[in-house]
PDB file of N, CA and C in Angstrom:
ATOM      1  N   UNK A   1      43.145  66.508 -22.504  1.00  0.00           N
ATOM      2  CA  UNK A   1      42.596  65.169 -22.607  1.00  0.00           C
ATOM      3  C   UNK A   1      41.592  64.997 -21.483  1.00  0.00           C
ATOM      4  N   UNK A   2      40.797  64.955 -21.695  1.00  0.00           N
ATOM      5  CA  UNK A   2      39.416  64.312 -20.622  1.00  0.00           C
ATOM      6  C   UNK A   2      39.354  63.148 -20.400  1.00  0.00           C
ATOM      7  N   UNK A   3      38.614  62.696 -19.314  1.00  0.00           N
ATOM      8  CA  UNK A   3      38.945  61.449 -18.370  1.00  0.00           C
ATOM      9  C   UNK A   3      38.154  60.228 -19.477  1.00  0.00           C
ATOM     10  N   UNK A   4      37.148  60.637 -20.196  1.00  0.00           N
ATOM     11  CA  UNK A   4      36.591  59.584 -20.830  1.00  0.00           C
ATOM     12  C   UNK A   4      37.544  59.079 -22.520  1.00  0.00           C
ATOM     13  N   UNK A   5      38.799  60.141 -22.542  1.00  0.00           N
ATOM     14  CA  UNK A   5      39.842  59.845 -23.837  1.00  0.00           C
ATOM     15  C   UNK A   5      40.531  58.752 -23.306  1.00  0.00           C
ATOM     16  N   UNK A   6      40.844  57.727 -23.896  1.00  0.00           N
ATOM     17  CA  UNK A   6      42.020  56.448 -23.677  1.00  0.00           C
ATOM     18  C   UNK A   6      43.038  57.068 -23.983  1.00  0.00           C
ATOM     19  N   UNK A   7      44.297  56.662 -23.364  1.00  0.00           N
ATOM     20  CA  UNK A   7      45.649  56.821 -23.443  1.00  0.00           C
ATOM     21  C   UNK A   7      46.202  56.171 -24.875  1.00  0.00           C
ATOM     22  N   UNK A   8      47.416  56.600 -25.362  1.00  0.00           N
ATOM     23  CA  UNK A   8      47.058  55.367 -26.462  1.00  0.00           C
ATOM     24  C   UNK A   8      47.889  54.196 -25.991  1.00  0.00           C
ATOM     25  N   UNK A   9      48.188  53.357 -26.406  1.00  0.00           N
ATOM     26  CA  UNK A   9      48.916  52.184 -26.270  1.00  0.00           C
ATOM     27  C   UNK A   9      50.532  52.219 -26.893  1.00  0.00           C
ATOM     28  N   UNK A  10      51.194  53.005 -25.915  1.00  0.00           N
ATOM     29  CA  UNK A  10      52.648  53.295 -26.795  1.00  0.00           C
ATOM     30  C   UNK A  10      53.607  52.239 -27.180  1.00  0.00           C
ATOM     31  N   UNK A  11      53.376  50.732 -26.300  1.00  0.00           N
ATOM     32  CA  UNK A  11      54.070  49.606 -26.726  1.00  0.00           C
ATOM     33  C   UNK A  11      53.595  49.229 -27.800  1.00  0.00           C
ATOM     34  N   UNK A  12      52.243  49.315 -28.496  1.00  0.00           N
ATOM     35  CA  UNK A  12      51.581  48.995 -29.614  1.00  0.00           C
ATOM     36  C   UNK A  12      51.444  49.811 -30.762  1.00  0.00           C
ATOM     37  N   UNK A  13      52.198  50.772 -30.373  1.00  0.00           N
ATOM     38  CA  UNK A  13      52.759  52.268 -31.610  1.00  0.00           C
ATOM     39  C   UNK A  13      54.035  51.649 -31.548  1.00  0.00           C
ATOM     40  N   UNK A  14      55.101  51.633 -30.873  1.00  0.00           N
ATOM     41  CA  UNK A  14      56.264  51.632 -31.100  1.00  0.00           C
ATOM     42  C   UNK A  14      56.171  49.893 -31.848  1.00  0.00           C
ATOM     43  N   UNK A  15      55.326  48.795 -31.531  1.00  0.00           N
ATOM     44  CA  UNK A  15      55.748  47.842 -32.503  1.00  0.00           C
ATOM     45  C   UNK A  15      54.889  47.946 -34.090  1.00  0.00           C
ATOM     46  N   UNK A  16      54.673  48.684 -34.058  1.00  0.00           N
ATOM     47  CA  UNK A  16      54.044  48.972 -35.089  1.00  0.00           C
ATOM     48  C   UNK A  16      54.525  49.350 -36.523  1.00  0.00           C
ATOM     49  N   UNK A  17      54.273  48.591 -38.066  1.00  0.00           N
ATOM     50  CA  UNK A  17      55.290  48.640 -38.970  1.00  0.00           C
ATOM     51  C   UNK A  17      56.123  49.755 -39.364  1.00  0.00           C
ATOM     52  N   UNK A  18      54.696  51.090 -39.201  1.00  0.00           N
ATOM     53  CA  UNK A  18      55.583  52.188 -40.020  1.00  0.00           C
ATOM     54  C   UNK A  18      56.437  52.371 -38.549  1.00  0.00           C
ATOM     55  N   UNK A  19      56.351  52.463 -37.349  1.00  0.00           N
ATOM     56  CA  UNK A  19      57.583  52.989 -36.358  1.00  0.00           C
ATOM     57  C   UNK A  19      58.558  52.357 -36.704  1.00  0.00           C
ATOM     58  N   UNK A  20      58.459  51.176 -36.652  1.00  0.00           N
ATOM     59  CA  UNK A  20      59.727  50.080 -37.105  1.00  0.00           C
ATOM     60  C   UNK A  20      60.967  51.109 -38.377  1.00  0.00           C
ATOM     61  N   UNK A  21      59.441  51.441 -39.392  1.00  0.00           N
ATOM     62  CA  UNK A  21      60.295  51.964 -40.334  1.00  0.00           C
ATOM     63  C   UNK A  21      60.874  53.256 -39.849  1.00  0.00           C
ATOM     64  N   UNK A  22      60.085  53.749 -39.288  1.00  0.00           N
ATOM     65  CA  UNK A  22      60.516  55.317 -39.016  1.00  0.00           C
ATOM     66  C   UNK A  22      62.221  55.666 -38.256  1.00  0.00           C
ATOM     67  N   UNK A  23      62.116  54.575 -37.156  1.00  0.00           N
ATOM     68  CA  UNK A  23      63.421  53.827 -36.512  1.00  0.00           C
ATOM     69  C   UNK A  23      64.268  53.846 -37.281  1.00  0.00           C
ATOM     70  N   UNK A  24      64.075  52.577 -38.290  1.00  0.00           N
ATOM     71  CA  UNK A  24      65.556  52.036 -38.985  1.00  0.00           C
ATOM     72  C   UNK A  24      65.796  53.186 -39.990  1.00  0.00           C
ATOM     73  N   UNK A  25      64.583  54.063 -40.260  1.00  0.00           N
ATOM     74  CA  UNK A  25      65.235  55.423 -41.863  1.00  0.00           C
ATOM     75  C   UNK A  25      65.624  56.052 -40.656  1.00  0.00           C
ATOM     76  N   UNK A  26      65.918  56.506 -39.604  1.00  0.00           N
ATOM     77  CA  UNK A  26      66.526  57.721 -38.757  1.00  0.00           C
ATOM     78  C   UNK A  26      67.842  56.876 -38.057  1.00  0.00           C
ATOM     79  N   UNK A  27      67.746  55.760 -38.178  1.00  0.00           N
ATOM     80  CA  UNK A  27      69.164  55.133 -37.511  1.00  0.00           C
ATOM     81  C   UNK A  27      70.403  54.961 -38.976  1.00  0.00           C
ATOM     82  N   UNK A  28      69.346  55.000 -40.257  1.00  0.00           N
ATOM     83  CA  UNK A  28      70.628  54.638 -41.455  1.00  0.00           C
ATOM     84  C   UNK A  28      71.298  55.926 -41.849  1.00  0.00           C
ATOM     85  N   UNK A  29      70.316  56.822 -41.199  1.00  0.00           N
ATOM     86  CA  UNK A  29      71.253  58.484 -41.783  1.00  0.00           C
ATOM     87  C   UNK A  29      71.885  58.656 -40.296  1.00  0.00           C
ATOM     88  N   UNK A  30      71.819  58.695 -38.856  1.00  0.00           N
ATOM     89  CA  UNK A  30      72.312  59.196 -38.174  1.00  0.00           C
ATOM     90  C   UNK A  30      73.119  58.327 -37.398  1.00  0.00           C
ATOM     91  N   UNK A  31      73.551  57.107 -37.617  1.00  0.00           N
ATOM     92  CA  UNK A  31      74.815  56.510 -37.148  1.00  0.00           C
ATOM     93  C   UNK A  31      75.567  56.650 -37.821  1.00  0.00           C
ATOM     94  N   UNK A  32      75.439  56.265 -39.703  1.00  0.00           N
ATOM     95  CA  UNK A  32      76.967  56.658 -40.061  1.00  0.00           C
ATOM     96  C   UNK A  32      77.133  58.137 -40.643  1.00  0.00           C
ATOM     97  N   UNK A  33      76.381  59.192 -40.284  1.00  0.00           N
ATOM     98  CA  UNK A  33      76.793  60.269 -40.008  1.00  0.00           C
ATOM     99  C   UNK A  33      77.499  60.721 -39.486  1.00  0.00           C
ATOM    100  N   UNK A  34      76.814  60.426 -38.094  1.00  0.00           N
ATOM    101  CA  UNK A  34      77.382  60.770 -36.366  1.00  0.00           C
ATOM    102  C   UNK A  34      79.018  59.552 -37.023  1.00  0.00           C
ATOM    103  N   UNK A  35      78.986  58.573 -37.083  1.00  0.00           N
ATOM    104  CA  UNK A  35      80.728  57.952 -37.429  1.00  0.00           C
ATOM    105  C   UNK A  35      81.541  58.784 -38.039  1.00  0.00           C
ATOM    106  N   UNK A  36      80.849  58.685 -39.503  1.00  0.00           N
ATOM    107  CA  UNK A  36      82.109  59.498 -40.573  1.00  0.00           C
ATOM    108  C   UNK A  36      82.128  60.939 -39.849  1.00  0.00           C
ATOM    109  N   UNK A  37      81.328  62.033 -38.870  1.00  0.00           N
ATOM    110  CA  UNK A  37      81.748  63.256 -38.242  1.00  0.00           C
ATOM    111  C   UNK A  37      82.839  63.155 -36.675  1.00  0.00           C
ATOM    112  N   UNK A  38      82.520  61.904 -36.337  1.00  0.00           N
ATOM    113  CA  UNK A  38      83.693  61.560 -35.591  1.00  0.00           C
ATOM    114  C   UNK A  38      84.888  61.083 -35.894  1.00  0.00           C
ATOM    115  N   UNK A  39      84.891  60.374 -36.935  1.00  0.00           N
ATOM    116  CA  UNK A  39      86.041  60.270 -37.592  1.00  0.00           C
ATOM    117  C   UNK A  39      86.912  61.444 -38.042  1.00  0.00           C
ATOM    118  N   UNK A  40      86.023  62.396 -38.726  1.00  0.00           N
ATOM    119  CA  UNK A  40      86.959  63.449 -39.387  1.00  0.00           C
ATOM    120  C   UNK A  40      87.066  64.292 -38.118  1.00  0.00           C
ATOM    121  N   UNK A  41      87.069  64.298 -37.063  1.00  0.00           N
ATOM    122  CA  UNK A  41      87.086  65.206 -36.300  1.00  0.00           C
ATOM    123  C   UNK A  41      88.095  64.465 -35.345  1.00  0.00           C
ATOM    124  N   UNK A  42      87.997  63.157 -35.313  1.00  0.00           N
ATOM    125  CA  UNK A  42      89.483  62.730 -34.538  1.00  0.00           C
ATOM    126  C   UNK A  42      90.375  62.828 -35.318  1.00  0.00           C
ATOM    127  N   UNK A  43      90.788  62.932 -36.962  1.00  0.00           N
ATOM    128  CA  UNK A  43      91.360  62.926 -37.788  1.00  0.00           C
ATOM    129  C   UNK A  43      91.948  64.671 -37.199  1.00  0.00           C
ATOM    130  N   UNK A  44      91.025  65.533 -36.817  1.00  0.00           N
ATOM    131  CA  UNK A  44      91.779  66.468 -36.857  1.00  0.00           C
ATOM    132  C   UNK A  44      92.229  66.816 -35.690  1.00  0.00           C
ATOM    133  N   UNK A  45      92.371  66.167 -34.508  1.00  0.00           N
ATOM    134  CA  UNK A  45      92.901  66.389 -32.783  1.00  0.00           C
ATOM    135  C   UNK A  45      94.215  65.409 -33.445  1.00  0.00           C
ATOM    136  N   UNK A  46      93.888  64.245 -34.221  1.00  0.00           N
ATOM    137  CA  UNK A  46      95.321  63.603 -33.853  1.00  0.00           C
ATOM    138  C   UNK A  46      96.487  64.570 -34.685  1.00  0.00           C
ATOM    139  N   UNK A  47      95.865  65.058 -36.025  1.00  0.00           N
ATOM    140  CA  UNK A  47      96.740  65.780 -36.736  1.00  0.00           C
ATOM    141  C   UNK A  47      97.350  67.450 -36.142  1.00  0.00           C
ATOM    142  N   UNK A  48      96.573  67.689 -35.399  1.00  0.00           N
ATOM    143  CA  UNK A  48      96.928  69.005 -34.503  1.00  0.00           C
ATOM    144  C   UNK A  48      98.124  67.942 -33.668  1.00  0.00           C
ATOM    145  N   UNK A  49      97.695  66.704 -32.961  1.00  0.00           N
ATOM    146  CA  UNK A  49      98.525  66.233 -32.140  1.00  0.00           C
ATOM    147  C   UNK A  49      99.370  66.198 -32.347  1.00  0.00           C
ATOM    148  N   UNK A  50      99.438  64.886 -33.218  1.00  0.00           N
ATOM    149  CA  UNK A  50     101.046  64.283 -33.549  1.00  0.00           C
ATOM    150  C   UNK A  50     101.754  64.759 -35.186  1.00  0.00           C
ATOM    151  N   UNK A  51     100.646  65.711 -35.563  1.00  0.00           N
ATOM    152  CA  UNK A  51     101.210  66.403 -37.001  1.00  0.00           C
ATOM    153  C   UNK A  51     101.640  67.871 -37.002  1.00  0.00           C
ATOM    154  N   UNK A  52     102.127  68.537 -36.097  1.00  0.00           N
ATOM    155  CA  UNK A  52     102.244  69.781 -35.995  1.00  0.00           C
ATOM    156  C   UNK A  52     103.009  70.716 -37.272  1.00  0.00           C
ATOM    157  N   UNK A  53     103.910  70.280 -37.152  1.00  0.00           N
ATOM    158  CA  UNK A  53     104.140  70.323 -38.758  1.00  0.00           C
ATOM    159  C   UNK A  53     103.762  70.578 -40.075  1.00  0.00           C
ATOM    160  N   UNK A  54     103.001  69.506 -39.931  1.00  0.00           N
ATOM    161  CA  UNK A  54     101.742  69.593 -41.124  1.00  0.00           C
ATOM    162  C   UNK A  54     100.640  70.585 -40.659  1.00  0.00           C
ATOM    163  N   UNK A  55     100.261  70.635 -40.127  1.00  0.00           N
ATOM    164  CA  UNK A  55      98.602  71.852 -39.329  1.00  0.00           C
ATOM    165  C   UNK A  55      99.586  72.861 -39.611  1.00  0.00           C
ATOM    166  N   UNK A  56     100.686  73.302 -39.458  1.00  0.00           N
ATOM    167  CA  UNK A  56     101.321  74.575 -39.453  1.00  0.00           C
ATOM    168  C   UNK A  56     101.519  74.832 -40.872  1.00  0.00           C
ATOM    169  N   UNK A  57     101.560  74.065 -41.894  1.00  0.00           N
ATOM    170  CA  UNK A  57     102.089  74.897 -43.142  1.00  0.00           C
ATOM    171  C   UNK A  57     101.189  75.568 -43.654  1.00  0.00           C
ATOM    172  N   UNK A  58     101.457  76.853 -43.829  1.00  0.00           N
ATOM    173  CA  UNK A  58     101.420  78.397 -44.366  1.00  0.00           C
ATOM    174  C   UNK A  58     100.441  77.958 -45.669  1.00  0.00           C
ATOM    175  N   UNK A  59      99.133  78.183 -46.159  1.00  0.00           N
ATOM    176  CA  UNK A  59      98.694  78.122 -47.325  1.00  0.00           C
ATOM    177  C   UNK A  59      98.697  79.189 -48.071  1.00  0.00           C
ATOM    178  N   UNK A  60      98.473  80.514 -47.164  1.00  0.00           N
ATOM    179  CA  UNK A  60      98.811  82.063 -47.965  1.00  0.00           C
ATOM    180  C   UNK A  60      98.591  82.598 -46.421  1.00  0.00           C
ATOM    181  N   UNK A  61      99.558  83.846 -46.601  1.00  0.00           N
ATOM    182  CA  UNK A  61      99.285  84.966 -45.281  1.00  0.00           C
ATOM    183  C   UNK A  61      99.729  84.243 -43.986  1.00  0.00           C
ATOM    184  N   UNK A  62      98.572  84.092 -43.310  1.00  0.00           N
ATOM    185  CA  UNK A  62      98.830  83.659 -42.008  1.00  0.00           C
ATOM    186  C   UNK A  62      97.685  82.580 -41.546  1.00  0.00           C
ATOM    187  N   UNK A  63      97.392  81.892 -42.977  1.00  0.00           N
ATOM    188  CA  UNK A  63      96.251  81.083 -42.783  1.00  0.00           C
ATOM    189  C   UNK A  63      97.118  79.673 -43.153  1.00  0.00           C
ATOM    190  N   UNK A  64      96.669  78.817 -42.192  1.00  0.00           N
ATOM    191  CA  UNK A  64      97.988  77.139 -42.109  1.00  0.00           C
ATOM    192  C   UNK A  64      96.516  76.329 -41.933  1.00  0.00           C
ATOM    193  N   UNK A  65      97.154  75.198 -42.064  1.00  0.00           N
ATOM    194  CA  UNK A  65      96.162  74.085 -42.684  1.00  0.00           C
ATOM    195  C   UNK A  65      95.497  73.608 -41.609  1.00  0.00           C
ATOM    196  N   UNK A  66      95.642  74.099 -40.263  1.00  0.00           N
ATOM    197  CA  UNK A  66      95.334  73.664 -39.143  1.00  0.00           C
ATOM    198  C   UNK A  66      94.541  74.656 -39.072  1.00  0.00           C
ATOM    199  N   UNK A  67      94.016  75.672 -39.431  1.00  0.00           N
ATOM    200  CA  UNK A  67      92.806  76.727 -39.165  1.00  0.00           C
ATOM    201  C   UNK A  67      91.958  76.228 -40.098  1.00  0.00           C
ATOM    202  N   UNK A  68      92.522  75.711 -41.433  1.00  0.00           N
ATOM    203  CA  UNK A  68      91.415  75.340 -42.523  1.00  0.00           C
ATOM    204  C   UNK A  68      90.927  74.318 -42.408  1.00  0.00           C
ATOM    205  N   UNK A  69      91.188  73.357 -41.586  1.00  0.00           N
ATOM    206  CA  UNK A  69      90.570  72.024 -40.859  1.00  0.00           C
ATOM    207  C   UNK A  69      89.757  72.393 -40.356  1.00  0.00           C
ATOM    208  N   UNK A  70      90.469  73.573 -39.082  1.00  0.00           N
ATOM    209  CA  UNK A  70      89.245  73.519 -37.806  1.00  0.00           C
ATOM    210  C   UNK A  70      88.022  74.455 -38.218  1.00  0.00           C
ATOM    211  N   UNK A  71      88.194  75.863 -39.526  1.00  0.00           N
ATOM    212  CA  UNK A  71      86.722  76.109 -39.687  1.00  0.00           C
ATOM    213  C   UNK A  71      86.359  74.886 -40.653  1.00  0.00           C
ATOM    214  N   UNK A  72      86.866  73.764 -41.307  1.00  0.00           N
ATOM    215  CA  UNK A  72      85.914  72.760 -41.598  1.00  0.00           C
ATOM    216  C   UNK A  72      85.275  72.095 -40.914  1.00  0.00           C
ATOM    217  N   UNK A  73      85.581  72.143 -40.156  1.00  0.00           N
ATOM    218  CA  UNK A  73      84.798  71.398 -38.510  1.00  0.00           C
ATOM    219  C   UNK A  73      83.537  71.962 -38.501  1.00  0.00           C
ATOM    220  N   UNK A  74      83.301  73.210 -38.557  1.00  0.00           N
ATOM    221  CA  UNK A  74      81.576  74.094 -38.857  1.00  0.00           C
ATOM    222  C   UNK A  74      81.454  73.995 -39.902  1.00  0.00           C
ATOM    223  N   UNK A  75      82.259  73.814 -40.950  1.00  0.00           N
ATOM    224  CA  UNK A  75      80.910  73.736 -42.401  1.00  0.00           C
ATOM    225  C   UNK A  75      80.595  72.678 -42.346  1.00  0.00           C
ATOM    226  N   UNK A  76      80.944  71.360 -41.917  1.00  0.00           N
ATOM    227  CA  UNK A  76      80.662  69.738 -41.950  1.00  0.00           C
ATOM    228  C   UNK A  76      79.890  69.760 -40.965  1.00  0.00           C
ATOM    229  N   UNK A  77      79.869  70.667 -39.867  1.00  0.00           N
ATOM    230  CA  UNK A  77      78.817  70.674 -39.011  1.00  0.00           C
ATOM    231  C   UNK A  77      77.223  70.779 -39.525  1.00  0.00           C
ATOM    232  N   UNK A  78      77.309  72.270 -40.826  1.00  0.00           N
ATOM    233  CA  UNK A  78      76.065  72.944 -40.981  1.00  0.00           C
ATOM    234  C   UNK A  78      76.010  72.030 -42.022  1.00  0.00           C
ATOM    235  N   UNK A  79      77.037  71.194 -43.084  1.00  0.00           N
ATOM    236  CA  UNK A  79      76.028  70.438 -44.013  1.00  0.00           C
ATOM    237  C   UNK A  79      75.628  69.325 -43.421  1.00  0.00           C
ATOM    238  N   UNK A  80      75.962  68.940 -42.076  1.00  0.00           N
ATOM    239  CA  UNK A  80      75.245  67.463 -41.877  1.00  0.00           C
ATOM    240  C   UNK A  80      73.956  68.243 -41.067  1.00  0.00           C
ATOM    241  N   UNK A  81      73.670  68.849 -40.627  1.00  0.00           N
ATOM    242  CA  UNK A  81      72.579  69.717 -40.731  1.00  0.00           C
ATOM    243  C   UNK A  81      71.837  69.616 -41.682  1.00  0.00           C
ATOM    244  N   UNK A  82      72.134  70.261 -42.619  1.00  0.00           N
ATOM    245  CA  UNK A  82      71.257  70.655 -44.157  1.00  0.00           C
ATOM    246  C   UNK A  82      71.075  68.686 -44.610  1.00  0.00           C
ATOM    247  N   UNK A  83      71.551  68.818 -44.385  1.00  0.00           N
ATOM    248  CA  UNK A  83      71.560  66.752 -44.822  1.00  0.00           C
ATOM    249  C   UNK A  83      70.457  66.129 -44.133  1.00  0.00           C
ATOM    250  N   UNK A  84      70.459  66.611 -42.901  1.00  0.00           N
ATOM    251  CA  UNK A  84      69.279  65.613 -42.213  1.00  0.00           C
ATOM    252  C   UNK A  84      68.091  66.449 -42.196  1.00  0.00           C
ATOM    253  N   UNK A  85      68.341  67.568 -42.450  1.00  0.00           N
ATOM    254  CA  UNK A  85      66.557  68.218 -42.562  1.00  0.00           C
ATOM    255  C   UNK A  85      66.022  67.692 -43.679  1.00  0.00           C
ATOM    256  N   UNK A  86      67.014  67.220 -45.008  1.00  0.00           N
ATOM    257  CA  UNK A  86      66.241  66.920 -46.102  1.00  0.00           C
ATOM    258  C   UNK A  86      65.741  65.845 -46.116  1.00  0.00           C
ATOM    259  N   UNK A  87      66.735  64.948 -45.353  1.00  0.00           N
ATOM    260  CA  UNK A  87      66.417  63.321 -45.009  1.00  0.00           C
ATOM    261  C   UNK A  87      64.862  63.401 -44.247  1.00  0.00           C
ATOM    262  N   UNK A  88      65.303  64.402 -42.943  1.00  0.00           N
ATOM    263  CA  UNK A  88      63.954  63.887 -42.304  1.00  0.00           C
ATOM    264  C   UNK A  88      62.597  64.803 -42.824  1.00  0.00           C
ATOM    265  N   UNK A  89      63.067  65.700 -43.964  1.00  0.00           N
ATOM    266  CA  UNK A  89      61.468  65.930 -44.864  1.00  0.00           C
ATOM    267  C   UNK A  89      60.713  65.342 -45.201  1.00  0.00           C
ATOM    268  N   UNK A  90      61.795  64.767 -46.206  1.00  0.00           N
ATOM    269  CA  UNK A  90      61.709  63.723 -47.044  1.00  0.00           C
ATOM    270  C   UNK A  90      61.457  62.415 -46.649  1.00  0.00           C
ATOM    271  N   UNK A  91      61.964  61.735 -45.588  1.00  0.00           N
ATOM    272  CA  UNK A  91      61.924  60.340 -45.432  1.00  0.00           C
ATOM    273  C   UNK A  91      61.303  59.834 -43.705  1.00  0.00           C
ATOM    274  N   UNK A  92      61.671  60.805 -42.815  1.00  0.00           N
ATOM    275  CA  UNK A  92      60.838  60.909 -41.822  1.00  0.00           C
ATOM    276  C   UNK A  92      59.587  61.300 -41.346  1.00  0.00           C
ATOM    277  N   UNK A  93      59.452  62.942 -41.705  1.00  0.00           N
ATOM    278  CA  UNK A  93      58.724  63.732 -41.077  1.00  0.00           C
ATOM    279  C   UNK A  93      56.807  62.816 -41.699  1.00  0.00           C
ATOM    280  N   UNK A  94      57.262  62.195 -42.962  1.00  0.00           N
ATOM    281  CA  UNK A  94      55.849  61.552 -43.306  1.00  0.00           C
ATOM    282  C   UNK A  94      55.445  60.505 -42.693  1.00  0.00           C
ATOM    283  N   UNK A  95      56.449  59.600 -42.364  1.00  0.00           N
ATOM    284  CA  UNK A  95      55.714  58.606 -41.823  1.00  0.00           C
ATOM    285  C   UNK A  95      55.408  58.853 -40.109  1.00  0.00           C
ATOM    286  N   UNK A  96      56.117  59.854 -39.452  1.00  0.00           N
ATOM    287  CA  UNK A  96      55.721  60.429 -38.169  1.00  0.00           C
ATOM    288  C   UNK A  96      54.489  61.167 -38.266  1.00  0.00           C
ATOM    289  N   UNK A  97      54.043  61.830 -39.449  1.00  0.00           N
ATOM    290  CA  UNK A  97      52.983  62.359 -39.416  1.00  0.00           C
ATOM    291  C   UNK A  97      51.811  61.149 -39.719  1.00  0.00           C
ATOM    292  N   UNK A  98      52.130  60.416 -40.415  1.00  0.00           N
ATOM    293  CA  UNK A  98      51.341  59.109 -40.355  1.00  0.00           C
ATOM    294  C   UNK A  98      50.642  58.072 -38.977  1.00  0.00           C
ATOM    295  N   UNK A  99      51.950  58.413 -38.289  1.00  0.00           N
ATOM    296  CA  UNK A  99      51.939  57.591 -37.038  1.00  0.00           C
ATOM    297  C   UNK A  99      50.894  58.141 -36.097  1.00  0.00           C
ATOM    298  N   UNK A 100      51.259  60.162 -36.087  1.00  0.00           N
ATOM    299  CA  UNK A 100      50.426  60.648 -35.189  1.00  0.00           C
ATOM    300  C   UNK A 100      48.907  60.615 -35.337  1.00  0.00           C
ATOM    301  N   UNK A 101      49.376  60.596 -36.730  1.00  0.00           N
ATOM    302  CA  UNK A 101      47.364  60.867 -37.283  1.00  0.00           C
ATOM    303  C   UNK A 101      46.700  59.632 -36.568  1.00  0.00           C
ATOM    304  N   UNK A 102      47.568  58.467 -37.238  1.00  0.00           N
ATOM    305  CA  UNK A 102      46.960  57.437 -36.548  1.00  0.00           C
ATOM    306  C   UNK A 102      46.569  56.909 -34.726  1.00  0.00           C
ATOM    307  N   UNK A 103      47.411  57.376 -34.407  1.00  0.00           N
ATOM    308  CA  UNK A 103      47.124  57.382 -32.481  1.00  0.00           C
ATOM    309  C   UNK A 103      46.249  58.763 -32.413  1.00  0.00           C
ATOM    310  N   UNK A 104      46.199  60.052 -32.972  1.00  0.00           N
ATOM    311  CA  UNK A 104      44.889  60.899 -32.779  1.00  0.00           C
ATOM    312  C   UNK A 104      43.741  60.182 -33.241  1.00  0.00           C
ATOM    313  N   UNK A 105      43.332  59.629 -34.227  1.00  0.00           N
ATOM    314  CA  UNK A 105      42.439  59.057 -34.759  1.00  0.00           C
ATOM    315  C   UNK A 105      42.112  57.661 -33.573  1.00  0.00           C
ATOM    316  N   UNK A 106      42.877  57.398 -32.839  1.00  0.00           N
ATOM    317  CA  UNK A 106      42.412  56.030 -31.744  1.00  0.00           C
ATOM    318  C   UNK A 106      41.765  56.515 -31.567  1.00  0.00           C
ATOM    319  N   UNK A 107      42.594  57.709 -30.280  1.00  0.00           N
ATOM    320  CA  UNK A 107      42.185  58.343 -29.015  1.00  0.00           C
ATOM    321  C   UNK A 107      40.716  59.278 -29.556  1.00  0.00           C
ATOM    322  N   UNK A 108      40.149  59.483 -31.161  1.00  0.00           N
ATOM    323  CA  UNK A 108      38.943  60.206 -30.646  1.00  0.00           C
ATOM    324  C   UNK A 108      37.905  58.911 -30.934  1.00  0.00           C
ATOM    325  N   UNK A 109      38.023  57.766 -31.685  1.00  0.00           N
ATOM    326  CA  UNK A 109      37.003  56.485 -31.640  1.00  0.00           C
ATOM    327  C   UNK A 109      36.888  55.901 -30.169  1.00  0.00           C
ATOM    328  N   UNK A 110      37.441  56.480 -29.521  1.00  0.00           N
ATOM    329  CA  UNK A 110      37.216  55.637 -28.253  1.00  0.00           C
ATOM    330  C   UNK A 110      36.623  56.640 -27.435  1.00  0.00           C
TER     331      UNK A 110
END
């Protein structure tokens, strides 16, 4: 950036409609995400806790319901993964590319 480029005005990007939007589509997929993955994941400390019993029964071999929880813990990991890349393809990554074009496009009129 050279001394004669303006900075852009980031209080006047961030109130700006599409940020607004960009905000509330990345807060409606990743709060009750981030909830329902904390939920099922205290669901499974209390059931190791106070369900031992239950986490221990035998489904075949030497595999108990308390191992098949905890590798569900990584596949719920990698699909809320795969979940938000599509979200933010799809529903983010455009209007951020919108946003930038638009603050590159200030900074070269000025």
């Amino acid at each position: 950036m050279t001394t004669t480029e303006q900075k852009p005005d980031w209080e006047e990007v961030q109130a700006s409609p599409d940020f607004v939007l960009l905000r509330r589509r990345l807060r409606r997929f990743v709060f009750p995400m981030a909830g329902l993955f904390l939920v099922w994941y205290l669901l499974y400390v209390l059931l190791a806790d106070y369900a031992p019993g239950f986490m221990s029964t035998r489904l075949f071999g030497n595999i108990n319901i308390g191992l098949v929880f905890g590798l569900l813990q990584f596949v719920s990991t990698f699909v809320i993964t795969m979940l938000y890349v599509r979200h933010a393809n799809k529903n983010l990554d455009p209007v951020a590319e919108k946003i930038r074009n638009e603050v590159e496009s200030r900074g070269e009129e000025k």
